[in-house]
PDB file of N, CA and C in Angstrom:
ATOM      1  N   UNK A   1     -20.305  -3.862   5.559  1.00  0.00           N
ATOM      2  CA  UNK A   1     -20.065  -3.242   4.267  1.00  0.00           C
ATOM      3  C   UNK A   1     -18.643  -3.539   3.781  1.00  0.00           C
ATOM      4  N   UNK A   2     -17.629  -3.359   4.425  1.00  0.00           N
ATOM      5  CA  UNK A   2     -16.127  -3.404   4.444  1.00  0.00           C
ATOM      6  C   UNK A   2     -16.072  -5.043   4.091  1.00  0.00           C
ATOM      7  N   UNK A   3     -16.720  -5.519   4.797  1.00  0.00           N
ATOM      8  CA  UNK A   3     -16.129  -7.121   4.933  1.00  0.00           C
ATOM      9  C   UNK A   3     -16.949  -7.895   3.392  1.00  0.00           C
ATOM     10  N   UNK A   4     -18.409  -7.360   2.792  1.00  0.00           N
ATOM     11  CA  UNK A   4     -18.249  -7.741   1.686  1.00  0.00           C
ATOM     12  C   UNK A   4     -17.873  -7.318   0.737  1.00  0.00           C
ATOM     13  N   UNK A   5     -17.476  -6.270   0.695  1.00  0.00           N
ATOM     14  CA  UNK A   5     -15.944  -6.156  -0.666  1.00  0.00           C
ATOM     15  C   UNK A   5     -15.247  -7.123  -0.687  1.00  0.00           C
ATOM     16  N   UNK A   6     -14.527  -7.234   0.208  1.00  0.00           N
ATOM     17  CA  UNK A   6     -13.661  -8.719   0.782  1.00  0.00           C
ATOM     18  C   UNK A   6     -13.818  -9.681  -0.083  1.00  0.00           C
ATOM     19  N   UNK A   7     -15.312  -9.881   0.383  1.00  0.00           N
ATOM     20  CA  UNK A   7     -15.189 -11.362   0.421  1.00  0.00           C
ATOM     21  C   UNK A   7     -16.044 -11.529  -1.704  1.00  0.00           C
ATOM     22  N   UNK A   8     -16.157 -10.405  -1.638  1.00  0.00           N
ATOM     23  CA  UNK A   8     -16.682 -10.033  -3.284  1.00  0.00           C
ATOM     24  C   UNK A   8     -15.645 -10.008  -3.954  1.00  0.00           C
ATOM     25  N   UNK A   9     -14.308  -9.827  -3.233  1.00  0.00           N
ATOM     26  CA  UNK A   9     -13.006  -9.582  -4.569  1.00  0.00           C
ATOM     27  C   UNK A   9     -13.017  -8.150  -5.131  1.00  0.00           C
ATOM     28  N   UNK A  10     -13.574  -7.279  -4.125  1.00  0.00           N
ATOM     29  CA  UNK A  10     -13.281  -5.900  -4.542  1.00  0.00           C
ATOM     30  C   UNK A  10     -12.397  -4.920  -4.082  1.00  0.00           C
ATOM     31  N   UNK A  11     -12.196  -5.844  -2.712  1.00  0.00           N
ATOM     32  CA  UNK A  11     -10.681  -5.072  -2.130  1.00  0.00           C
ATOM     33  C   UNK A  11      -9.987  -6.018  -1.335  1.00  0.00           C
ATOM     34  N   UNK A  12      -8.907  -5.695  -0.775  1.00  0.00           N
ATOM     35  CA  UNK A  12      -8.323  -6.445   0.385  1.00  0.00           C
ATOM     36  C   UNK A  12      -8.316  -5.298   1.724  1.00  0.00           C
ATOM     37  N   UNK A  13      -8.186  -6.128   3.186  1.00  0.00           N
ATOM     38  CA  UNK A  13      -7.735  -5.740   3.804  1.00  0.00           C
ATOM     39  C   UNK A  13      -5.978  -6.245   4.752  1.00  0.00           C
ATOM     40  N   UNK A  14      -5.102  -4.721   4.615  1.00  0.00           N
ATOM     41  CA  UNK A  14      -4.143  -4.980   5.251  1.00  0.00           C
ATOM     42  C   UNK A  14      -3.670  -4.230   6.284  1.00  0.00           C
ATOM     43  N   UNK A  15      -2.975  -5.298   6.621  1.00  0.00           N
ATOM     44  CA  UNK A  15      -2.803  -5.199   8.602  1.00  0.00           C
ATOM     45  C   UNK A  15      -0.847  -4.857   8.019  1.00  0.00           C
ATOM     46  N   UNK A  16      -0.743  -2.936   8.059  1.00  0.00           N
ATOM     47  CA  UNK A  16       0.791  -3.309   8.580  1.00  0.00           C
ATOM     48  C   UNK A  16       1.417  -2.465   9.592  1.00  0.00           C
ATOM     49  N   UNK A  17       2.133  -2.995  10.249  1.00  0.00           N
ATOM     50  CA  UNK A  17       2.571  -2.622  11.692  1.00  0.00           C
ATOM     51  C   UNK A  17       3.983  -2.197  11.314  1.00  0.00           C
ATOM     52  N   UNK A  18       4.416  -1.118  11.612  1.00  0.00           N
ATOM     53  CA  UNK A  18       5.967  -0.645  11.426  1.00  0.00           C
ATOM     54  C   UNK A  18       6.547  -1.866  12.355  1.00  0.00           C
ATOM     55  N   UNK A  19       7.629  -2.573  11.196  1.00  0.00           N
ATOM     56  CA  UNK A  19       8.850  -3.276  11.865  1.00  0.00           C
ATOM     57  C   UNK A  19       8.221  -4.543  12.150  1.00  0.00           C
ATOM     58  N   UNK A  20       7.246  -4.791  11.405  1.00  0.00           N
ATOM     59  CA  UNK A  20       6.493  -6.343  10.704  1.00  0.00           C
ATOM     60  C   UNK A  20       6.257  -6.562   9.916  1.00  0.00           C
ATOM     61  N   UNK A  21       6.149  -7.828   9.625  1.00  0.00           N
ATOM     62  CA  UNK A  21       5.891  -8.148   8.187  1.00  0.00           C
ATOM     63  C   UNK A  21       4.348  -7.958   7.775  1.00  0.00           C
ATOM     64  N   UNK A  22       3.861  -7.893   6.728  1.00  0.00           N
ATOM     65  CA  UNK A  22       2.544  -6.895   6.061  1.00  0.00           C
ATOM     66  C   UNK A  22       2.173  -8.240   5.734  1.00  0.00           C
ATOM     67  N   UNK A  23       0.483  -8.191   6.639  1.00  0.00           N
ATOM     68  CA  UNK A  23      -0.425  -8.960   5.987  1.00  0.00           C
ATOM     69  C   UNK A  23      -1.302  -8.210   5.158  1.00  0.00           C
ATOM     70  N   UNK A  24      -1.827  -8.603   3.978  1.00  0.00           N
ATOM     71  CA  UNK A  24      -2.945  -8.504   3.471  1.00  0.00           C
ATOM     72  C   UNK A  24      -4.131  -9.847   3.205  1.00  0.00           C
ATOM     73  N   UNK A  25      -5.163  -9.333   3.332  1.00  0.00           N
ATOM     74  CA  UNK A  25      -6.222 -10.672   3.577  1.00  0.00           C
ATOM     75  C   UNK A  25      -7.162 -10.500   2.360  1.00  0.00           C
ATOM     76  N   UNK A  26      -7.781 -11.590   1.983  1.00  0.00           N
ATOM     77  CA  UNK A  26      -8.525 -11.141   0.704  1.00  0.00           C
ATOM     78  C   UNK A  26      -8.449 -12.378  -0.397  1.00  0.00           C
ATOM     79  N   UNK A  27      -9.049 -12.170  -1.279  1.00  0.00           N
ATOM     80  CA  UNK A  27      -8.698 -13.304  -2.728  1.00  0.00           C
ATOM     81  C   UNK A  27      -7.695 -13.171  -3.166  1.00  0.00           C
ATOM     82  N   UNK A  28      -6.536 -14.535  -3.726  1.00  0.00           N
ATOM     83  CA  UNK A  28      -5.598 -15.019  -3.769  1.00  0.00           C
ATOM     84  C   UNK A  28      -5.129 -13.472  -4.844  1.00  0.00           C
ATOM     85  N   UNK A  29      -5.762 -13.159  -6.141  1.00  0.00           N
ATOM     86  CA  UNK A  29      -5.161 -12.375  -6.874  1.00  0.00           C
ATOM     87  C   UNK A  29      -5.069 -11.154  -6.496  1.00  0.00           C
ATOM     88  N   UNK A  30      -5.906 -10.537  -5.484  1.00  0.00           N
ATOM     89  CA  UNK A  30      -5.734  -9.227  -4.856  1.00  0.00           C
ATOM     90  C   UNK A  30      -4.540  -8.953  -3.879  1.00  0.00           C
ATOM     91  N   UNK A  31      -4.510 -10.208  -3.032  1.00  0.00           N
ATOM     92  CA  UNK A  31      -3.638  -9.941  -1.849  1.00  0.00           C
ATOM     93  C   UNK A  31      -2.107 -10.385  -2.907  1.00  0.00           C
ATOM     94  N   UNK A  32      -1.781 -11.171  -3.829  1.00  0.00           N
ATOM     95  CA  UNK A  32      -1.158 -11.235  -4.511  1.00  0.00           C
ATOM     96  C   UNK A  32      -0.746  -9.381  -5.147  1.00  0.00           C
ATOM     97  N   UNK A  33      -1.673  -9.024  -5.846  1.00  0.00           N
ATOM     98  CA  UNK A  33      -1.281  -7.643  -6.360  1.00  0.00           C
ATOM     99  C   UNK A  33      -1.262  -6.494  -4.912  1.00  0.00           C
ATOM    100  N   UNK A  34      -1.673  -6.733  -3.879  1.00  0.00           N
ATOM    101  CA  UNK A  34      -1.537  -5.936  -2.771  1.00  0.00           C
ATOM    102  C   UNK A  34       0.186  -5.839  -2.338  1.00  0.00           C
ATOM    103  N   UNK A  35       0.193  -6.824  -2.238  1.00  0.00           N
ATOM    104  CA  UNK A  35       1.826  -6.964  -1.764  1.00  0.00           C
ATOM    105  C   UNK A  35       2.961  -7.064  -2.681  1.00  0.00           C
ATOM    106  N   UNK A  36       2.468  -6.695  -4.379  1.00  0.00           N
ATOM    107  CA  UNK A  36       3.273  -6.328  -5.053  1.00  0.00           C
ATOM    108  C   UNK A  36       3.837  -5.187  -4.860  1.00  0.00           C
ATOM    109  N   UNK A  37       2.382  -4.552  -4.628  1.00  0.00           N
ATOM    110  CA  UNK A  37       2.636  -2.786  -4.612  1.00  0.00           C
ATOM    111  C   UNK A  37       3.472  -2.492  -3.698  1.00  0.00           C
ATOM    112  N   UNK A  38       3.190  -3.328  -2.488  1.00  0.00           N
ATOM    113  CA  UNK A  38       3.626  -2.313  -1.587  1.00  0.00           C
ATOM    114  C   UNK A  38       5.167  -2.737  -1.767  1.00  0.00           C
ATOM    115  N   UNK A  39       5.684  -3.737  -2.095  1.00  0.00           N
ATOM    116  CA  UNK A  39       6.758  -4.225  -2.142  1.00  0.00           C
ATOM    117  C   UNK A  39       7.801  -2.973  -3.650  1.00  0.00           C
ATOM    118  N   UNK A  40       7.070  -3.161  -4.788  1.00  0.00           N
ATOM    119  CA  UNK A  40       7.406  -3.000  -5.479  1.00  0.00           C
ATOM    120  C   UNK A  40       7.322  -1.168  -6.229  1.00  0.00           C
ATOM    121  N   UNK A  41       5.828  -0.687  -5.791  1.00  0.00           N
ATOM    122  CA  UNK A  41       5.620   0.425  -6.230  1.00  0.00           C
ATOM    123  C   UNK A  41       5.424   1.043  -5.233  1.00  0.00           C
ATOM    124  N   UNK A  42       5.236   0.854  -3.952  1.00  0.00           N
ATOM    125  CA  UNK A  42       5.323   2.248  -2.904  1.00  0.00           C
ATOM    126  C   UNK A  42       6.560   2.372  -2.479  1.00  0.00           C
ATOM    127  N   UNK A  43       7.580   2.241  -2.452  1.00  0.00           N
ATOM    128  CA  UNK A  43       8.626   2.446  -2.009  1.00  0.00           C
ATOM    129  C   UNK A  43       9.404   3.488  -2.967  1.00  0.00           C
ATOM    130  N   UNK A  44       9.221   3.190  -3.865  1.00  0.00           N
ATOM    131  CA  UNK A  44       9.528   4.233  -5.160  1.00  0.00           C
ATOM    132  C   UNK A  44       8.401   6.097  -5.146  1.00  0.00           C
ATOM    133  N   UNK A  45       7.332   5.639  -5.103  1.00  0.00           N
ATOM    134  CA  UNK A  45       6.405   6.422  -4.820  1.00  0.00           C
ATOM    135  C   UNK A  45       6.486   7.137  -3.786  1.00  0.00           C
ATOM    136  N   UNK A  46       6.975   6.834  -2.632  1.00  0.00           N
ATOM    137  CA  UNK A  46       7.356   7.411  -1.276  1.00  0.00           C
ATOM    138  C   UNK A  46       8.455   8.080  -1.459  1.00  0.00           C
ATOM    139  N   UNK A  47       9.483   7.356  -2.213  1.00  0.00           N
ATOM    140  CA  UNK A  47      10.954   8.428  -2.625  1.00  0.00           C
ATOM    141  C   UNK A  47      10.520   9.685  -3.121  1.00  0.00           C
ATOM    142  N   UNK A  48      10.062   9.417  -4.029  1.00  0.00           N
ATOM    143  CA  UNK A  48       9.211  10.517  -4.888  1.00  0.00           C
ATOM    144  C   UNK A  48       8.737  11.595  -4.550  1.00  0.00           C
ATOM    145  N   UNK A  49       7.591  11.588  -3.606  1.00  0.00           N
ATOM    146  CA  UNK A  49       7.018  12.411  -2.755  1.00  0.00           C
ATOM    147  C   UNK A  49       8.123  13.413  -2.092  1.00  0.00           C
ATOM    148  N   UNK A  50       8.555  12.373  -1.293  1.00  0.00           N
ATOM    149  CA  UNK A  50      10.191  12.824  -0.167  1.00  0.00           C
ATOM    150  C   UNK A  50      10.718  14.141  -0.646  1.00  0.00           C
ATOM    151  N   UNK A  51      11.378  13.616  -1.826  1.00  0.00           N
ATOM    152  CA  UNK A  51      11.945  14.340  -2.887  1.00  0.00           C
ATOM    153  C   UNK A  51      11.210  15.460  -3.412  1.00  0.00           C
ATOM    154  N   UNK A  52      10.150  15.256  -3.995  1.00  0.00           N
ATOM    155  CA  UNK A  52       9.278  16.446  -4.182  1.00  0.00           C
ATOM    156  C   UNK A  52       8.370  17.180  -2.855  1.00  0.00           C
ATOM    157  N   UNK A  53       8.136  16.801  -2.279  1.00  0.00           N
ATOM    158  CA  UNK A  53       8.152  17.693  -0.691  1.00  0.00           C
ATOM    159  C   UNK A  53       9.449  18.329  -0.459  1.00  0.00           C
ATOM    160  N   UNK A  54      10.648  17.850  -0.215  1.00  0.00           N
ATOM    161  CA  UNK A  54      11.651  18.790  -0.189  1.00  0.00           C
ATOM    162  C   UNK A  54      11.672  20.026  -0.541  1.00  0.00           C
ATOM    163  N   UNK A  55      11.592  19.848  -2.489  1.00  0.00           N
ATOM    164  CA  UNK A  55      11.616  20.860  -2.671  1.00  0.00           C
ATOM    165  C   UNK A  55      10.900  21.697  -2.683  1.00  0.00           C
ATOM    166  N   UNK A  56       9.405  21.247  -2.608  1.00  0.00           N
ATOM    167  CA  UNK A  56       8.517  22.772  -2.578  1.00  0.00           C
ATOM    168  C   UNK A  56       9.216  23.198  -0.927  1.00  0.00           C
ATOM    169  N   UNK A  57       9.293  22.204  -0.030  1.00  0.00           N
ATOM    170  CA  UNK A  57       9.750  23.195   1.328  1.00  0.00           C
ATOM    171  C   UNK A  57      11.136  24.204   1.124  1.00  0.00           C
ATOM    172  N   UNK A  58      11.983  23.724   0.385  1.00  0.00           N
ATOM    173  CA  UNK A  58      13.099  24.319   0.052  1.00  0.00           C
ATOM    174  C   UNK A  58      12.420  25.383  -1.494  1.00  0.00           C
ATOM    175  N   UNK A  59      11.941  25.868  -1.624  1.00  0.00           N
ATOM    176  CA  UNK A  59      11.046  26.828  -2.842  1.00  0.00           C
ATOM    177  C   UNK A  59      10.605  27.776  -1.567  1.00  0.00           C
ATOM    178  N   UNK A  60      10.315  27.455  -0.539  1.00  0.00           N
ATOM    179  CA  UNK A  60       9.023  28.900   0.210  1.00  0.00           C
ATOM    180  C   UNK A  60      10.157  29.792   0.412  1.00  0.00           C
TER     181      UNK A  60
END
């Protein structure tokens, strides 16, 4: 089931290991936009969270 998404272009799969470099596998434009994100929009998104977890813990 997993593996024909794949290979349909409906998702990717990625392999990332803390303190390696991030594969994603998949069609050229997915794994392309896969490793935008993670490059570009989760790192921001994760601040975010951080930051807003703080403060609800610092609110109880």
């Amino acid at each position: 089931m997993y593996f024909e998404n794949i290979k349909d272009n409906y998702s990717v799969a990625v392999e990332a290991v803390p303190g390696e470099r991030i594969w994603a596998h998949g069609g050229f434009r997915l794994v392309k936009y896969a490793l935008f994100l993670e490059r570009e929009v989760f790192p921001l998104h994760d601040e975010l969270c951080e930051t807003e977890g703080a403060l609800v813990y610092k609110g109880r």
